[in-house]
PDB file of N, CA and C in Angstrom:
ATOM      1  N   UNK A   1     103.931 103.310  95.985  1.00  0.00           N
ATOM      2  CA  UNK A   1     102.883 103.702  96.901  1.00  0.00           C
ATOM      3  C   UNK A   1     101.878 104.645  96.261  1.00  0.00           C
ATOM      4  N   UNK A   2     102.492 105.500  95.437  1.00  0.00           N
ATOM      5  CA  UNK A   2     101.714 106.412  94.808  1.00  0.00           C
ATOM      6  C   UNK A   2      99.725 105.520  94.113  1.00  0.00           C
ATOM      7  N   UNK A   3     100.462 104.752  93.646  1.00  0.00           N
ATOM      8  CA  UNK A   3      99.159 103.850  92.707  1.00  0.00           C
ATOM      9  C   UNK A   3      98.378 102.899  93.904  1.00  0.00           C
ATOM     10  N   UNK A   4      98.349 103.434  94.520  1.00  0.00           N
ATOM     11  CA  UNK A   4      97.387 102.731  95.748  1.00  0.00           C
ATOM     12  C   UNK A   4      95.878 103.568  95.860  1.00  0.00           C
ATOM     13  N   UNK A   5      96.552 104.434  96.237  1.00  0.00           N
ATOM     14  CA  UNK A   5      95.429 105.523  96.369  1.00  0.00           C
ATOM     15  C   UNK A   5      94.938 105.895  94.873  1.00  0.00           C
ATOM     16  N   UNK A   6      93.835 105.643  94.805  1.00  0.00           N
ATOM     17  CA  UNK A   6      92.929 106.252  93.253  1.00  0.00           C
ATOM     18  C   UNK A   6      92.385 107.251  93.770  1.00  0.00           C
ATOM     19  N   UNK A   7      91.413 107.457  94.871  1.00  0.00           N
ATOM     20  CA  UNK A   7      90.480 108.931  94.353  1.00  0.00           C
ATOM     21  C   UNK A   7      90.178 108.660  95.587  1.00  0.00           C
ATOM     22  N   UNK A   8      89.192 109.745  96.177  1.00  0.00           N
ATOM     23  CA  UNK A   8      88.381 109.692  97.531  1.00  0.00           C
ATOM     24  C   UNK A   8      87.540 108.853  97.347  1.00  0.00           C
ATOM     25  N   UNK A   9      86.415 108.434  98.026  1.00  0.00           N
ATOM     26  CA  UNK A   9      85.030 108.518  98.257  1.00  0.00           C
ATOM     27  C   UNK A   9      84.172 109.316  98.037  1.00  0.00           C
ATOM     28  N   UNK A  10      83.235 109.895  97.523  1.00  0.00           N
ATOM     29  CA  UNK A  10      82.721 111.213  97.636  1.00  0.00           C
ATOM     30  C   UNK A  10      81.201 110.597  97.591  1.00  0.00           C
ATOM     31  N   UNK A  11      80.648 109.931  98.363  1.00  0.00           N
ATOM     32  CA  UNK A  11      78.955 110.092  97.710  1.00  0.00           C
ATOM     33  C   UNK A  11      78.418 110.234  99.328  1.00  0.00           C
ATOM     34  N   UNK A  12      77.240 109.806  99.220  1.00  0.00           N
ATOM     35  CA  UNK A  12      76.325 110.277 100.429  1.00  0.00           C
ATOM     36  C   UNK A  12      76.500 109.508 101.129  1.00  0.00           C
ATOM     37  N   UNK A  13      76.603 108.056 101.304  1.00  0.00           N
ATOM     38  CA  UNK A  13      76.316 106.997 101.821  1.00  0.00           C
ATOM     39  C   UNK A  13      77.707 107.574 102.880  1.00  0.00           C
ATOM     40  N   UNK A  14      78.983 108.011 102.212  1.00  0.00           N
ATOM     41  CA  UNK A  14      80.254 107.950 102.826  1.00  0.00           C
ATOM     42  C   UNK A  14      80.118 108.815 103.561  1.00  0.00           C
ATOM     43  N   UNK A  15      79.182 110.098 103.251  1.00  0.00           N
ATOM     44  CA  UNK A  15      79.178 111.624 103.955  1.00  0.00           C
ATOM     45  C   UNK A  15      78.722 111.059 105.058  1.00  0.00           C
ATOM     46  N   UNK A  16      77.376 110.568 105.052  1.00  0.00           N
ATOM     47  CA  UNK A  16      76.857 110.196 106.598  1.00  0.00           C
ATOM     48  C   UNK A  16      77.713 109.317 107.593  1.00  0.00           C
ATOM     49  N   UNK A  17      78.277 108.481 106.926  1.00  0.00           N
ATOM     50  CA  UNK A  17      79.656 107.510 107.917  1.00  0.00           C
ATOM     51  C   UNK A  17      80.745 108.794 108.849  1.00  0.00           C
ATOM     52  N   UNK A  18      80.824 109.805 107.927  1.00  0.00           N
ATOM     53  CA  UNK A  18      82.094 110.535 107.973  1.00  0.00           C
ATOM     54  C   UNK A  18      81.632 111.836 108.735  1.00  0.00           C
ATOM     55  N   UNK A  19      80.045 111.849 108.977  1.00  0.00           N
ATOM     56  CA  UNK A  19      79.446 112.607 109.590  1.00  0.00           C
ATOM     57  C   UNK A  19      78.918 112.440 110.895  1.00  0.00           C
ATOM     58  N   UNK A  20      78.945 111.010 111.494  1.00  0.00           N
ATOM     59  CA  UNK A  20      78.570 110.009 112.666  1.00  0.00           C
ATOM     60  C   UNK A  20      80.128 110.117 112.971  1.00  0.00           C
ATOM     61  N   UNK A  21      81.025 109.521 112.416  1.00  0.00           N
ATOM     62  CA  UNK A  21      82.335 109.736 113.405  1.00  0.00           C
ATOM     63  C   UNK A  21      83.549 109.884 112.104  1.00  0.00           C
ATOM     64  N   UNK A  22      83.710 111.017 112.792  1.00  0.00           N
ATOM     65  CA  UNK A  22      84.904 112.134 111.913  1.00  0.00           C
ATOM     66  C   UNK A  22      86.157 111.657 111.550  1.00  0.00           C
ATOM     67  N   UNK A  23      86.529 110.685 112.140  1.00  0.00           N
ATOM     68  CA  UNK A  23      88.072 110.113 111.961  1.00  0.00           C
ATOM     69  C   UNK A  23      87.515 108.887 110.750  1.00  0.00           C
ATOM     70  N   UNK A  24      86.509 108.443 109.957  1.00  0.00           N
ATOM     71  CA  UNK A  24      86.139 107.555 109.207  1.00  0.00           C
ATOM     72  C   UNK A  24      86.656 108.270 107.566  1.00  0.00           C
ATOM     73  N   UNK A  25      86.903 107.690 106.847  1.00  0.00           N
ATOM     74  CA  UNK A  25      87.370 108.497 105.332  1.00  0.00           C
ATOM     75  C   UNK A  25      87.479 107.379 104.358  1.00  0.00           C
ATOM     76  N   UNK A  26      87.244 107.086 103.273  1.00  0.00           N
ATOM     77  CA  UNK A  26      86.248 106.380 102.344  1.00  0.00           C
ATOM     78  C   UNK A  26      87.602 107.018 101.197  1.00  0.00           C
ATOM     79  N   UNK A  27      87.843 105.332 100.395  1.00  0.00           N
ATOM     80  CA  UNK A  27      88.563 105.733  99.199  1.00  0.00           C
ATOM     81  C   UNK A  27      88.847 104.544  98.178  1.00  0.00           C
ATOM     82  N   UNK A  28      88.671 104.375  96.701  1.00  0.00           N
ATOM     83  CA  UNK A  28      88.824 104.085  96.186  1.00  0.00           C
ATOM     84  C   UNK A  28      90.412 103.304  95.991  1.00  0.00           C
ATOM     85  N   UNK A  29      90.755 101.772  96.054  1.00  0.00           N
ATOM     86  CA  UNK A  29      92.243 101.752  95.897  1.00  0.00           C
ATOM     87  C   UNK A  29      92.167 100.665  95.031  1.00  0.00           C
ATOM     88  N   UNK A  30      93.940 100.541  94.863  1.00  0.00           N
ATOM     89  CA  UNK A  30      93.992  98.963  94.434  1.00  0.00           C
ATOM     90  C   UNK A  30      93.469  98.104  94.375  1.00  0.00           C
ATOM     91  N   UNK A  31      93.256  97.446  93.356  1.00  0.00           N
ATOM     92  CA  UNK A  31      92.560  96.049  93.524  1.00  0.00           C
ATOM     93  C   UNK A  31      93.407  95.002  94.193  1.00  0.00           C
ATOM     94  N   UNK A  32      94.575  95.113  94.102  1.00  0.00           N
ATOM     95  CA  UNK A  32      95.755  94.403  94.753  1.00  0.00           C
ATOM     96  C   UNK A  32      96.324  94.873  96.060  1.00  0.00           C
ATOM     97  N   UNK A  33      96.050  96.078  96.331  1.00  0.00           N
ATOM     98  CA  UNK A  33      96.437  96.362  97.781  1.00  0.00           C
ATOM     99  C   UNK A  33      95.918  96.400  99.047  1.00  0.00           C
ATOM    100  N   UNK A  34      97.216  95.806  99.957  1.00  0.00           N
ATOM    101  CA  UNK A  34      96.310  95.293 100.738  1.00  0.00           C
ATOM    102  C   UNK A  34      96.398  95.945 102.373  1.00  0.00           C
ATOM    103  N   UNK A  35      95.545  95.804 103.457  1.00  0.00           N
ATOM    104  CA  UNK A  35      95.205  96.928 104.432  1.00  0.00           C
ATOM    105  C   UNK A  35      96.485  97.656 104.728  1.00  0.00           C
ATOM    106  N   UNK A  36      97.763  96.774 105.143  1.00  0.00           N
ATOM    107  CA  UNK A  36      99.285  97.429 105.600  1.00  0.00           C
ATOM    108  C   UNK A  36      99.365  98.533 104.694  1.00  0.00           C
ATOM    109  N   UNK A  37      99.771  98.044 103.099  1.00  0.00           N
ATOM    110  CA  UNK A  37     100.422  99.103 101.962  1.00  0.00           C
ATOM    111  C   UNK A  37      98.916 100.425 101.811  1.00  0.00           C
ATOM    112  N   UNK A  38      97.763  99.983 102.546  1.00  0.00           N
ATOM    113  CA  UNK A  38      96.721 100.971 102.152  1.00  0.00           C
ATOM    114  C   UNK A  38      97.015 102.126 103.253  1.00  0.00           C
ATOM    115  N   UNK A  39      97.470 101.918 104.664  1.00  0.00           N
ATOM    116  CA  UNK A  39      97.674 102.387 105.949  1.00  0.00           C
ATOM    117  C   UNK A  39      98.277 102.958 105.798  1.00  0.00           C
ATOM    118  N   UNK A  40     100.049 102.639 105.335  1.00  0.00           N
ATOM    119  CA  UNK A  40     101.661 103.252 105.158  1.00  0.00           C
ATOM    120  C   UNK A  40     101.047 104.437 103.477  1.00  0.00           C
ATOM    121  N   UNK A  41     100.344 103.873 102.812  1.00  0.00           N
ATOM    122  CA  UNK A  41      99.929 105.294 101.954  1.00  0.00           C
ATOM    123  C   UNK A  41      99.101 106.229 102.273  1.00  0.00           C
ATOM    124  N   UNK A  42      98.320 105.901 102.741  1.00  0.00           N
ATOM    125  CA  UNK A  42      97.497 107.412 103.949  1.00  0.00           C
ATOM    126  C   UNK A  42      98.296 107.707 104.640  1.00  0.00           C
ATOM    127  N   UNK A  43      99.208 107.317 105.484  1.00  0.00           N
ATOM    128  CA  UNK A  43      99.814 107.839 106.513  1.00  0.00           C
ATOM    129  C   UNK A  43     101.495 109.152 105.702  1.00  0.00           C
ATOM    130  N   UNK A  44     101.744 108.372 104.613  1.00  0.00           N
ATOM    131  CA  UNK A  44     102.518 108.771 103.781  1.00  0.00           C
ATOM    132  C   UNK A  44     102.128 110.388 103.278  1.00  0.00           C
ATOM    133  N   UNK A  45     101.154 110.143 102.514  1.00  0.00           N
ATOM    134  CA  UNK A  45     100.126 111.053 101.581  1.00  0.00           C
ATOM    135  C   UNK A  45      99.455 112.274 102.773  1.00  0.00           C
ATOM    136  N   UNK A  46      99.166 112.039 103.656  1.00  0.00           N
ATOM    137  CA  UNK A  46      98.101 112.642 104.802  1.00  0.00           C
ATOM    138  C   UNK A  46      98.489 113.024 105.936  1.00  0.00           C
ATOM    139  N   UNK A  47      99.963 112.578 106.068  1.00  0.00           N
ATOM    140  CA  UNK A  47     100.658 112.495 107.732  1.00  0.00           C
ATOM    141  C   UNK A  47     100.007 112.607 108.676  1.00  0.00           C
ATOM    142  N   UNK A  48      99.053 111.325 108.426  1.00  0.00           N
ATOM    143  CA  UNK A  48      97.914 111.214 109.976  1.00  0.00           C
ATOM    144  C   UNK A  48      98.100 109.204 110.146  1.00  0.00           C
ATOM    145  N   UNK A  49      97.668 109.175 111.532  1.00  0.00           N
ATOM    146  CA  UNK A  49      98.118 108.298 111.861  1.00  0.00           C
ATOM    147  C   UNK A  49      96.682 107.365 111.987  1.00  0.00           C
ATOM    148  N   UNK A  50      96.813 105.934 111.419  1.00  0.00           N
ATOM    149  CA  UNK A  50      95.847 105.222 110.707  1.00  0.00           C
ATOM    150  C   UNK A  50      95.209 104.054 111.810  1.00  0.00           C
ATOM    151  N   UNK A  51      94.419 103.446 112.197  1.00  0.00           N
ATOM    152  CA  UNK A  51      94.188 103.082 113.045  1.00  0.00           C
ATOM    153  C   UNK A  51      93.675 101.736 112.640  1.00  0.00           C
ATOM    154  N   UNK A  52      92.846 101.529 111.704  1.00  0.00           N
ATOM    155  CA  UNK A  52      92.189 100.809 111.309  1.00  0.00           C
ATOM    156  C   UNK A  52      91.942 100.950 109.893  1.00  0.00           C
ATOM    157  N   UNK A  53      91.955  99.661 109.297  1.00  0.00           N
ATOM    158  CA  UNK A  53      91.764  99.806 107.608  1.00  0.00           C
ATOM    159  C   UNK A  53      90.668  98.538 107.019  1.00  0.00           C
ATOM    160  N   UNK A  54      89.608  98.554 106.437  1.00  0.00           N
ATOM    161  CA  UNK A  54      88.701  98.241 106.583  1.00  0.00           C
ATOM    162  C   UNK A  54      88.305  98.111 104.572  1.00  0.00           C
ATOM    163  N   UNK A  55      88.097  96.666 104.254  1.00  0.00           N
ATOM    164  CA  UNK A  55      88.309  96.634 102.829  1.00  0.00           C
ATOM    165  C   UNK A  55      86.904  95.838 102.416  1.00  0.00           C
ATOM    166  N   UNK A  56      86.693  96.625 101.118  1.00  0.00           N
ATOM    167  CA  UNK A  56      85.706  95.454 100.111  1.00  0.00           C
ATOM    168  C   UNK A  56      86.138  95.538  99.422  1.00  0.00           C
ATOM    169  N   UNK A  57      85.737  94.382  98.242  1.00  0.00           N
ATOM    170  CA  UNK A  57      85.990  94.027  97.028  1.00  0.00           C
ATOM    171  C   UNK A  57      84.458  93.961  96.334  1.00  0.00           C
ATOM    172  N   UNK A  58      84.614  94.645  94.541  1.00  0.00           N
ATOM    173  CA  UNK A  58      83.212  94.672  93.988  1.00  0.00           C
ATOM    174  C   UNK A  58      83.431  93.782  93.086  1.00  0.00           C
ATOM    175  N   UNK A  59      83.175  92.784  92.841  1.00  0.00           N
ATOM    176  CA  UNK A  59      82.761  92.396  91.552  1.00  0.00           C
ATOM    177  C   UNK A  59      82.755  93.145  90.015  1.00  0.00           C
ATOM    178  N   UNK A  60      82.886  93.007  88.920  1.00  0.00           N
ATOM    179  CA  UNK A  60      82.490  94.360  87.848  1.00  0.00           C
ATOM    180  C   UNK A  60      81.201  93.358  87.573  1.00  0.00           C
ATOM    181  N   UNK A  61      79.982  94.058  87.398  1.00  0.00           N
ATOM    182  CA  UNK A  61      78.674  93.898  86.515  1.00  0.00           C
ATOM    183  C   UNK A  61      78.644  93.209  85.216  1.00  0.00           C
ATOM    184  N   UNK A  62      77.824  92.829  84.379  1.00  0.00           N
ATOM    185  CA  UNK A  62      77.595  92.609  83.444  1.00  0.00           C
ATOM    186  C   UNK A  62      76.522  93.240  83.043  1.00  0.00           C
ATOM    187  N   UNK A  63      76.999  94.474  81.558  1.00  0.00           N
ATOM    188  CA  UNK A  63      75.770  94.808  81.603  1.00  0.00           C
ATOM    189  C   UNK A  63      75.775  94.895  79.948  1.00  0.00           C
ATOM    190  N   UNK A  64      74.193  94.887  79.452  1.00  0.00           N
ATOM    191  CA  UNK A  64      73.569  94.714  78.184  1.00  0.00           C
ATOM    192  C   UNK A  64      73.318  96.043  77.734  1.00  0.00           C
ATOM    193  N   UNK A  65      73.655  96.238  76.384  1.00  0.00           N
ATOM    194  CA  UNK A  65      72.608  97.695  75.801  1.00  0.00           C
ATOM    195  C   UNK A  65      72.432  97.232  74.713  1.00  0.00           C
ATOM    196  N   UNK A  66      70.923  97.479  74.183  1.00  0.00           N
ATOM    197  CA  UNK A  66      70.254  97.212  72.805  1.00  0.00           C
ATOM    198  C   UNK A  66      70.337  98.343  72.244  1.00  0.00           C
ATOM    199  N   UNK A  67      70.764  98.078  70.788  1.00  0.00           N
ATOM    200  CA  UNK A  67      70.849  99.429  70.084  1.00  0.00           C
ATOM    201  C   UNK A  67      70.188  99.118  68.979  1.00  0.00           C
ATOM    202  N   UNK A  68      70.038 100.004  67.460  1.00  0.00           N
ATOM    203  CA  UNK A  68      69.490  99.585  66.177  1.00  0.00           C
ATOM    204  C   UNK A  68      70.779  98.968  65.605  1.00  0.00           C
ATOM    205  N   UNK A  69      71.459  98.751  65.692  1.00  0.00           N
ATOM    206  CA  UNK A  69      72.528  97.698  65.146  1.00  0.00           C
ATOM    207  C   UNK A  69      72.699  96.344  65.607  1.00  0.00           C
ATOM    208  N   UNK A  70      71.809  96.270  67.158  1.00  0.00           N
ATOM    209  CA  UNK A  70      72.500  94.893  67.827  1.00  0.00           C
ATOM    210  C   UNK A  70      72.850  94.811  69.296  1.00  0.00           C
ATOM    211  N   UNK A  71      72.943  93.776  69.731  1.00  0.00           N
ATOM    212  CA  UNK A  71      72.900  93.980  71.053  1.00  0.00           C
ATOM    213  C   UNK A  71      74.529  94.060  71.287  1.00  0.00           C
ATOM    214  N   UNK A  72      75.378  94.715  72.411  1.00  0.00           N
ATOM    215  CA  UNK A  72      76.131  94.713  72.489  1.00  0.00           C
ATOM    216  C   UNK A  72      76.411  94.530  74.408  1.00  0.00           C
ATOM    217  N   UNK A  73      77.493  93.780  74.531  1.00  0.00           N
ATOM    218  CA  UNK A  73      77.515  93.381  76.016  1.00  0.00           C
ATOM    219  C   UNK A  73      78.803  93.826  76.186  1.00  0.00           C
ATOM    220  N   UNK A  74      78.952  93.979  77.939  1.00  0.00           N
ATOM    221  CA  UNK A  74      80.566  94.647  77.998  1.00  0.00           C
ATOM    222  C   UNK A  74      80.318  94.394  79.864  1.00  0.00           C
ATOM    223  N   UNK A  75      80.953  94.887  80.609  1.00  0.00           N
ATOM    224  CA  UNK A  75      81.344  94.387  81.654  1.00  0.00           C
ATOM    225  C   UNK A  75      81.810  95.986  82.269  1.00  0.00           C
ATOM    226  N   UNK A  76      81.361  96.014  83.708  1.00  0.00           N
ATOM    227  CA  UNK A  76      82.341  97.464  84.679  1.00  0.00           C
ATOM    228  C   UNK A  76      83.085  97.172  85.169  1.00  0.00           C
ATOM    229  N   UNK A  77      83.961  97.736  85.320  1.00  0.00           N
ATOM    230  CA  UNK A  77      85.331  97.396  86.349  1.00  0.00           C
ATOM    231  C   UNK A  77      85.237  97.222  87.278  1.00  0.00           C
ATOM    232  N   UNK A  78      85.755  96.191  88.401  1.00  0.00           N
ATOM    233  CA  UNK A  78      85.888  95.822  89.545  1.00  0.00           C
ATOM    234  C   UNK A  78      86.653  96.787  90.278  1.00  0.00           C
ATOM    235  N   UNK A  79      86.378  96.935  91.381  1.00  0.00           N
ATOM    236  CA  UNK A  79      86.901  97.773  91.852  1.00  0.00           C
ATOM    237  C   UNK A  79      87.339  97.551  93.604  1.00  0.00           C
ATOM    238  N   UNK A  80      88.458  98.109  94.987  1.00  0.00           N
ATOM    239  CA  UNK A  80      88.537  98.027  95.746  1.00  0.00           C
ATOM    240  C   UNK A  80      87.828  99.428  96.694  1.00  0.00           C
ATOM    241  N   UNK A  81      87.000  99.133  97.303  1.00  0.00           N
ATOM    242  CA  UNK A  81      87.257 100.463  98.070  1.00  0.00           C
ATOM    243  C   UNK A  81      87.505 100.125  99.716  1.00  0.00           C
ATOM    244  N   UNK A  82      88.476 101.434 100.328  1.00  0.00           N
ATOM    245  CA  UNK A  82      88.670 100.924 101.607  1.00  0.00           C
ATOM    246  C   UNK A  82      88.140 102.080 102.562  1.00  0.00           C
ATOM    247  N   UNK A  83      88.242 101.485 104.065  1.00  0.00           N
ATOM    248  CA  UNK A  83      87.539 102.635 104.980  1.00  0.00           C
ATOM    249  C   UNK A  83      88.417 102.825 105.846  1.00  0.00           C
ATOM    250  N   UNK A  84      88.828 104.021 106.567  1.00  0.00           N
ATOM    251  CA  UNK A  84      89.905 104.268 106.580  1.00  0.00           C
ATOM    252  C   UNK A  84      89.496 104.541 108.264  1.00  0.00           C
ATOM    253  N   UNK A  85      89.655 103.872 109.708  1.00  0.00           N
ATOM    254  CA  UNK A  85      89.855 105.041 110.540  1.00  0.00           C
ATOM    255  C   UNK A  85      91.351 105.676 111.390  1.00  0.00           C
ATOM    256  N   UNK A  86      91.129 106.710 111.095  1.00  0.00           N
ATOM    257  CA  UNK A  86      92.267 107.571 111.944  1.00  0.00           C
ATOM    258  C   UNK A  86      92.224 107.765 113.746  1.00  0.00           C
ATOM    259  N   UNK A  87      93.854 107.985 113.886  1.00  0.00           N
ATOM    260  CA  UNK A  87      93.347 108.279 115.688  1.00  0.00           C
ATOM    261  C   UNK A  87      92.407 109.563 115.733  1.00  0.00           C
ATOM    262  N   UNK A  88      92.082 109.308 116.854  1.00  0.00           N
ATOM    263  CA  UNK A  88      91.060 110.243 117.254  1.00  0.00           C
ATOM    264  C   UNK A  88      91.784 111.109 117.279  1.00  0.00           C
ATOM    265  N   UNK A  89      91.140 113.127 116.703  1.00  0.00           N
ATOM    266  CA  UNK A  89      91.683 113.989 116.846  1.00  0.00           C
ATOM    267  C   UNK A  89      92.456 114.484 115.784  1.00  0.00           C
ATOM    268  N   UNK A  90      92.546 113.494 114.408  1.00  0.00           N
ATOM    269  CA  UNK A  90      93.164 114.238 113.041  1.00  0.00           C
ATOM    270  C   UNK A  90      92.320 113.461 112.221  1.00  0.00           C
ATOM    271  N   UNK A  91      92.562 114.676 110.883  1.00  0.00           N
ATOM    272  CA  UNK A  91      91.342 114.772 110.207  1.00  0.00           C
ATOM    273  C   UNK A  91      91.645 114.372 108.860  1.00  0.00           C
ATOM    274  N   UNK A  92      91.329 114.504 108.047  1.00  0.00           N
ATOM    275  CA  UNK A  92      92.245 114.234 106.443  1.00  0.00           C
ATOM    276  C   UNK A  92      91.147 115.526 105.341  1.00  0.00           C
ATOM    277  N   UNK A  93      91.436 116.968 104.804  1.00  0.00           N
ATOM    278  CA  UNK A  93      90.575 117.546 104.254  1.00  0.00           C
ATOM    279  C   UNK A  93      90.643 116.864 102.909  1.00  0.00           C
ATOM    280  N   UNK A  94      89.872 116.275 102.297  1.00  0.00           N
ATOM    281  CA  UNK A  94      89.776 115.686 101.061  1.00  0.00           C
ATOM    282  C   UNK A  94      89.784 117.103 100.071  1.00  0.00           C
ATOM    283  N   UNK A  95      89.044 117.776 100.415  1.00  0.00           N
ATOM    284  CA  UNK A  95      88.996 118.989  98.937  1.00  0.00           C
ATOM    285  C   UNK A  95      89.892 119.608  98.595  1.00  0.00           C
ATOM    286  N   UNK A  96      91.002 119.599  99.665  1.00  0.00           N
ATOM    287  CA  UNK A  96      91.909 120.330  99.390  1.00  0.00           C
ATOM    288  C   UNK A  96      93.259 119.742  98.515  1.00  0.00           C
ATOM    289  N   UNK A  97      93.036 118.277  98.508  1.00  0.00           N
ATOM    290  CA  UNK A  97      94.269 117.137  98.367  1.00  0.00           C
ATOM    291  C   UNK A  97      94.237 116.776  96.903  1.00  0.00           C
ATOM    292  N   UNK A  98      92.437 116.603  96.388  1.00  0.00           N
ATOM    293  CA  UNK A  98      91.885 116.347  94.907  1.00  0.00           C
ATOM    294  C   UNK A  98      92.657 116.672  93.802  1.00  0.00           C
TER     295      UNK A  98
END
């Protein structure tokens, strides 16, 4: 369960979600895991109770850089992120958990 959870969310786009309704929380997971094992690890990790679990999948990029040696190509990692809502009335402090 531990390797489910990678990291928070932390950018703006998530602040304003999480700022419209408070029980919403934004996090980086598995590429393989899926809403149940994402739920039972917040609930595990956070002892708050999960309501809804809410998933994308990214693609990784393809991206180019020209240098004085040559062009060189390479690829970003794909990645899962999920959205998390809780019952109403508990909270999850991310800064403190990091």
């Amino acid at each position: 369960m531990h390797n489910i959870l990678i990291k928070p969310l932390i950018t703006e786009k998530m602040s304003n979600i999480t700022a419209k309704d408070e029980t919403k929380y934004g996090f980086v997971v598995s590429y393989n895991a899926n809403k149940i094992a994402i739920a039972q690890a917040i609930k595990q990790k956070f002892n708050v109770d999960v309501v809804s679990v809410n998933t994308i999948r990214y693609k990784g990029k393809s991206k180019t850089q020209f240098t004085r040696k040559g062009r060189f190509t390479g690829k970003t990692p794909r990645f899962k992120k999920a959205i998390v809502t809780l019952k109403a009335g508990q909270k999850i402090d991310i800064f403190s958990q990091v």
